[in-house]
N, C-alpha and C. Protein backbone atom coordinates (compact mmCIF):
# COMPACT_ATOMS: atom_id res chain seq x y z
N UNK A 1 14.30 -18.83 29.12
CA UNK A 1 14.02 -17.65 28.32
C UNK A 1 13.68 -16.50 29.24
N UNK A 2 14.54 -15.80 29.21
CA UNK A 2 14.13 -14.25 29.76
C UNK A 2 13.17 -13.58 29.35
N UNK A 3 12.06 -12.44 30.43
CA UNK A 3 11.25 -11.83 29.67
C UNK A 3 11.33 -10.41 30.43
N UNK A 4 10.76 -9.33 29.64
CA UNK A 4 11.44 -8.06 30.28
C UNK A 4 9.99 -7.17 30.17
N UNK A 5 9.32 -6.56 31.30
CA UNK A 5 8.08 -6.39 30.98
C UNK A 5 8.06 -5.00 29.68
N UNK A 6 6.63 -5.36 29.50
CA UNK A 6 6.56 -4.24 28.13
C UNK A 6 6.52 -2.97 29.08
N UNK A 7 6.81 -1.87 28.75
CA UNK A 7 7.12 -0.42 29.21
C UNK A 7 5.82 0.60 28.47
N UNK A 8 5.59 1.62 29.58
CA UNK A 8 4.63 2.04 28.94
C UNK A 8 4.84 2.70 27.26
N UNK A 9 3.49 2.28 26.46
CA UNK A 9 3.81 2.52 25.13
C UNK A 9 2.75 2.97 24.54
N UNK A 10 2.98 4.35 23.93
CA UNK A 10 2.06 4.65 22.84
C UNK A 10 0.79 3.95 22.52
N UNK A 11 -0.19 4.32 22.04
CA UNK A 11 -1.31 3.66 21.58
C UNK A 11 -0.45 3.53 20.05
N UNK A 12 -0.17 4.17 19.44
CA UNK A 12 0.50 3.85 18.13
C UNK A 12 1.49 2.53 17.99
N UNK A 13 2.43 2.63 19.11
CA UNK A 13 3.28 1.66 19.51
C UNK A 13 2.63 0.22 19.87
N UNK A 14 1.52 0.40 21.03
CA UNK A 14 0.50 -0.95 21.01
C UNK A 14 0.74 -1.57 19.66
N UNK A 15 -0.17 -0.48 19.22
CA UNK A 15 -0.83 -0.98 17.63
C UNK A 15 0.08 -1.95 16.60
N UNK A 16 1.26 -1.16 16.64
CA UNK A 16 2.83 -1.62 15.98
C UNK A 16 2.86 -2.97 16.45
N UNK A 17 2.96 -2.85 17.95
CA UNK A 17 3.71 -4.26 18.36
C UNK A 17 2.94 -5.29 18.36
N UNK A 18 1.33 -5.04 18.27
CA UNK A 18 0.12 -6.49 17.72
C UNK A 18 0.61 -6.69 16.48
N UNK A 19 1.06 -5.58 15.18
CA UNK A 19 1.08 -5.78 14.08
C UNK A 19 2.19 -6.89 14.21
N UNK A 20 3.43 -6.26 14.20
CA UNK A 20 4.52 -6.99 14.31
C UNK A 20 4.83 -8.42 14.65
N UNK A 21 3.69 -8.59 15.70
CA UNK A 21 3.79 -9.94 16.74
C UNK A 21 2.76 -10.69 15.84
N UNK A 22 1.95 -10.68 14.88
CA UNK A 22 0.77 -10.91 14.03
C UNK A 22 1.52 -11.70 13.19
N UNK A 23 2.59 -10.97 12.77
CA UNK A 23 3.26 -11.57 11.32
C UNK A 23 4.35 -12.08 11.45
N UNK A 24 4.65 -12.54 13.00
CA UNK A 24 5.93 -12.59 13.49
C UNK A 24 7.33 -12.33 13.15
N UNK A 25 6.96 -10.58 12.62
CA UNK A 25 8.60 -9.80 12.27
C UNK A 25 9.46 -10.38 13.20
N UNK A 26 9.25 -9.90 14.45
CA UNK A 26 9.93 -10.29 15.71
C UNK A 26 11.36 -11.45 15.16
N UNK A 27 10.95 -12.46 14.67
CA UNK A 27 11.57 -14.07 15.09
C UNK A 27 13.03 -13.81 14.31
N UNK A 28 13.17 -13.05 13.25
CA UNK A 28 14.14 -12.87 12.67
C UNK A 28 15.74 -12.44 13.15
N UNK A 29 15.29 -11.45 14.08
CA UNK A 29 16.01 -10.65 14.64
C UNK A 29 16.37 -11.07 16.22
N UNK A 30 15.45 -12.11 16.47
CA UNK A 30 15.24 -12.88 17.81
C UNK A 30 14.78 -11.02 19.23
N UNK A 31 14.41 -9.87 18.84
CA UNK A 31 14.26 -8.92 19.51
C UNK A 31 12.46 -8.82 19.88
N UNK A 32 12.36 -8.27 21.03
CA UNK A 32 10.84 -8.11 21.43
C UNK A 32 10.21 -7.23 20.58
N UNK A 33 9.26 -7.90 20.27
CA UNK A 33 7.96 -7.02 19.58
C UNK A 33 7.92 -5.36 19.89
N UNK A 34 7.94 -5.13 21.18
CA UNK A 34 7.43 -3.91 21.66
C UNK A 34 8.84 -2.77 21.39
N UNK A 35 10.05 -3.50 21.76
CA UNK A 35 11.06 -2.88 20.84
C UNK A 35 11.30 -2.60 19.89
N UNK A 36 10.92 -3.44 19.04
CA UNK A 36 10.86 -2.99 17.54
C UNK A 36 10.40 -2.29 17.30
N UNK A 37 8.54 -2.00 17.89
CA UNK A 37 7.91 -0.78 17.75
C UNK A 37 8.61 0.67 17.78
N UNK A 38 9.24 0.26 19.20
CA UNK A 38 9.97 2.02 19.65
C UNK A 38 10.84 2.01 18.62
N UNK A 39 11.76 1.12 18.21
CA UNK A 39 12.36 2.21 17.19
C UNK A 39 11.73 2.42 15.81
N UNK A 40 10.71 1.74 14.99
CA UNK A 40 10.35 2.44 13.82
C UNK A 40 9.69 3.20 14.66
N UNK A 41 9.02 3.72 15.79
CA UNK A 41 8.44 5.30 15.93
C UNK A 41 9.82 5.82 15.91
N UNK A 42 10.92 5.62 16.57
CA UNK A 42 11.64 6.64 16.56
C UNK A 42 12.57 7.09 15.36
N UNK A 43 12.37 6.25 14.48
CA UNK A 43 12.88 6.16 12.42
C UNK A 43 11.42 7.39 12.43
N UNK A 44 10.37 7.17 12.77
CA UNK A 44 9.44 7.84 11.88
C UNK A 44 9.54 9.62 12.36
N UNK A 45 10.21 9.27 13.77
CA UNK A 45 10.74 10.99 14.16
C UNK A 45 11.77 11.41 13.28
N UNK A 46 12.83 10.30 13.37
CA UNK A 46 13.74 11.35 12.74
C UNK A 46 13.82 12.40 11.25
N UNK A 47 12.54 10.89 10.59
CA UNK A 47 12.19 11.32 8.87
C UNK A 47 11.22 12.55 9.14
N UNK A 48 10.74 12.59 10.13
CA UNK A 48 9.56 13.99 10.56
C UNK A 48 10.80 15.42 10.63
N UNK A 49 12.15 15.28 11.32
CA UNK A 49 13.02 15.99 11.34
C UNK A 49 13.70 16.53 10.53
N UNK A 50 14.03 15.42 9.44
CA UNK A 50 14.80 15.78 8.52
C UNK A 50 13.82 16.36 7.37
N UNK A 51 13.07 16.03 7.38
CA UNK A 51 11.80 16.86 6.80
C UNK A 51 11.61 18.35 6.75
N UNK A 52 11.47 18.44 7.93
CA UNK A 52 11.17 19.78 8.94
C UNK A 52 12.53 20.78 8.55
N UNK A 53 13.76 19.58 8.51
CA UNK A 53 15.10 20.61 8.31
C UNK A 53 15.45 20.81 6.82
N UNK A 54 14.87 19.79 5.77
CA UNK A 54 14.87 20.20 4.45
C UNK A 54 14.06 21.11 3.96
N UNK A 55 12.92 21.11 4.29
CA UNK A 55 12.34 21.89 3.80
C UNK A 55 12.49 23.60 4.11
N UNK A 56 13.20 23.86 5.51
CA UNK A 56 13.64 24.86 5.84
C UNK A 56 14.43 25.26 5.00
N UNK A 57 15.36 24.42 4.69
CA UNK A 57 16.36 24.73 3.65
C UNK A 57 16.07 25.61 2.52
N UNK A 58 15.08 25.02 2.00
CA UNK A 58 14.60 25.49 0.80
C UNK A 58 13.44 26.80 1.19
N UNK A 59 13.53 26.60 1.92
CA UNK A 59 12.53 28.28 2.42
C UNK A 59 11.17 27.97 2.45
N UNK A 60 10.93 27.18 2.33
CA UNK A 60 9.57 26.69 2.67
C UNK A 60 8.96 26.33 3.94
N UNK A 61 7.74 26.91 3.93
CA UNK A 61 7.14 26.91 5.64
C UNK A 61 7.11 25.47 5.95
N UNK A 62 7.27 25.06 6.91
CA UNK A 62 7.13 24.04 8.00
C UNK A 62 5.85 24.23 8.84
N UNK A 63 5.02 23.23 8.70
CA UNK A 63 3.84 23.18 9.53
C UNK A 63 4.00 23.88 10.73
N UNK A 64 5.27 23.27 11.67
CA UNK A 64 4.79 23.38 13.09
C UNK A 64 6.15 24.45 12.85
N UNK A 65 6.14 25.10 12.34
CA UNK A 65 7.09 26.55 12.61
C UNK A 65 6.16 27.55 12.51
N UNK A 66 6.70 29.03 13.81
CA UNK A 66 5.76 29.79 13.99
C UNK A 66 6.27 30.84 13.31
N UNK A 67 7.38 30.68 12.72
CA UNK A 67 7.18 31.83 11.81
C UNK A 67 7.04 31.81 10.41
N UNK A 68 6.37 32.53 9.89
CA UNK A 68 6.01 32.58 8.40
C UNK A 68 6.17 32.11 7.28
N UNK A 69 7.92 32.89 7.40
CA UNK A 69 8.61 32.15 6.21
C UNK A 69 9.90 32.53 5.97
N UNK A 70 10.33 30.77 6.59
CA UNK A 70 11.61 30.83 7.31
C UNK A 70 12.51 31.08 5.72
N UNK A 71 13.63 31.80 5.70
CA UNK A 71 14.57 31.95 5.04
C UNK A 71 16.17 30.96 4.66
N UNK A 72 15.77 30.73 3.41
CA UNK A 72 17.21 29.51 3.44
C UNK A 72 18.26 30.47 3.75
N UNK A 73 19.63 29.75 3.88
CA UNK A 73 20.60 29.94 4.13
C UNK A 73 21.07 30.81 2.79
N UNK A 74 21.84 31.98 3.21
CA UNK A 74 22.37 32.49 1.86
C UNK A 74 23.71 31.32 0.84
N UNK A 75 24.16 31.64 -0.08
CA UNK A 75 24.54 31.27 -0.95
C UNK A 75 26.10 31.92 -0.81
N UNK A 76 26.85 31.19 -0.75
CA UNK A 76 28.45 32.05 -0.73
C UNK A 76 29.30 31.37 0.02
C-alpha cells in the first residue's frame, strides 16, 4: 500500500479530513481523506463564486465587491 504525505492544509481542511476519516467516507471511493477534504473546500469555492456571479446578475451587492451597486446586464 502506497502512502503519499498529507500536504500542507487548512485548519478547515484538518478539521474535514478528522471528520471524514471518523466516519470512514474515505473507504468508498478507496481516495485519501485529506483529498477529499481539498476538493469539497474547493466545491465550497466555486458555490461562493457562482454566488458572487448570480447575484451580480441581479444587481445586487456582493459582500466582497467594492462597489456599491453593481448593475445587471442590460436586457436586449
Amino acid at each position: 500500500e502506497g502512502t503519499m504525505s498529507e500536504p500542507n492544509l487548512s485548519q478547515f481542511e484538518r478539521d474535514l479530513t478528522a471528520l471524514i476519516n471518523r466516519a470512514s467516507l474515505e473507504n468508498d471511493s478507496d481516495t485519501p481523506d485529506f483529498l477529499l477534504a481539498s476538493y469539497l473546500r474547493s466545491c465550497l469555492e466555486v458555490v461562493s463564486g457562482f454566488v458572487r456571479q448570480r447575484e451580480r446578475w441581479w444587481g445586487r451587492r456582493v459582500k466582497s465587491d467594492s462597489v456599491p451597486d453593481p448593475q445587471p446586464p442590460s436586457a436586449g
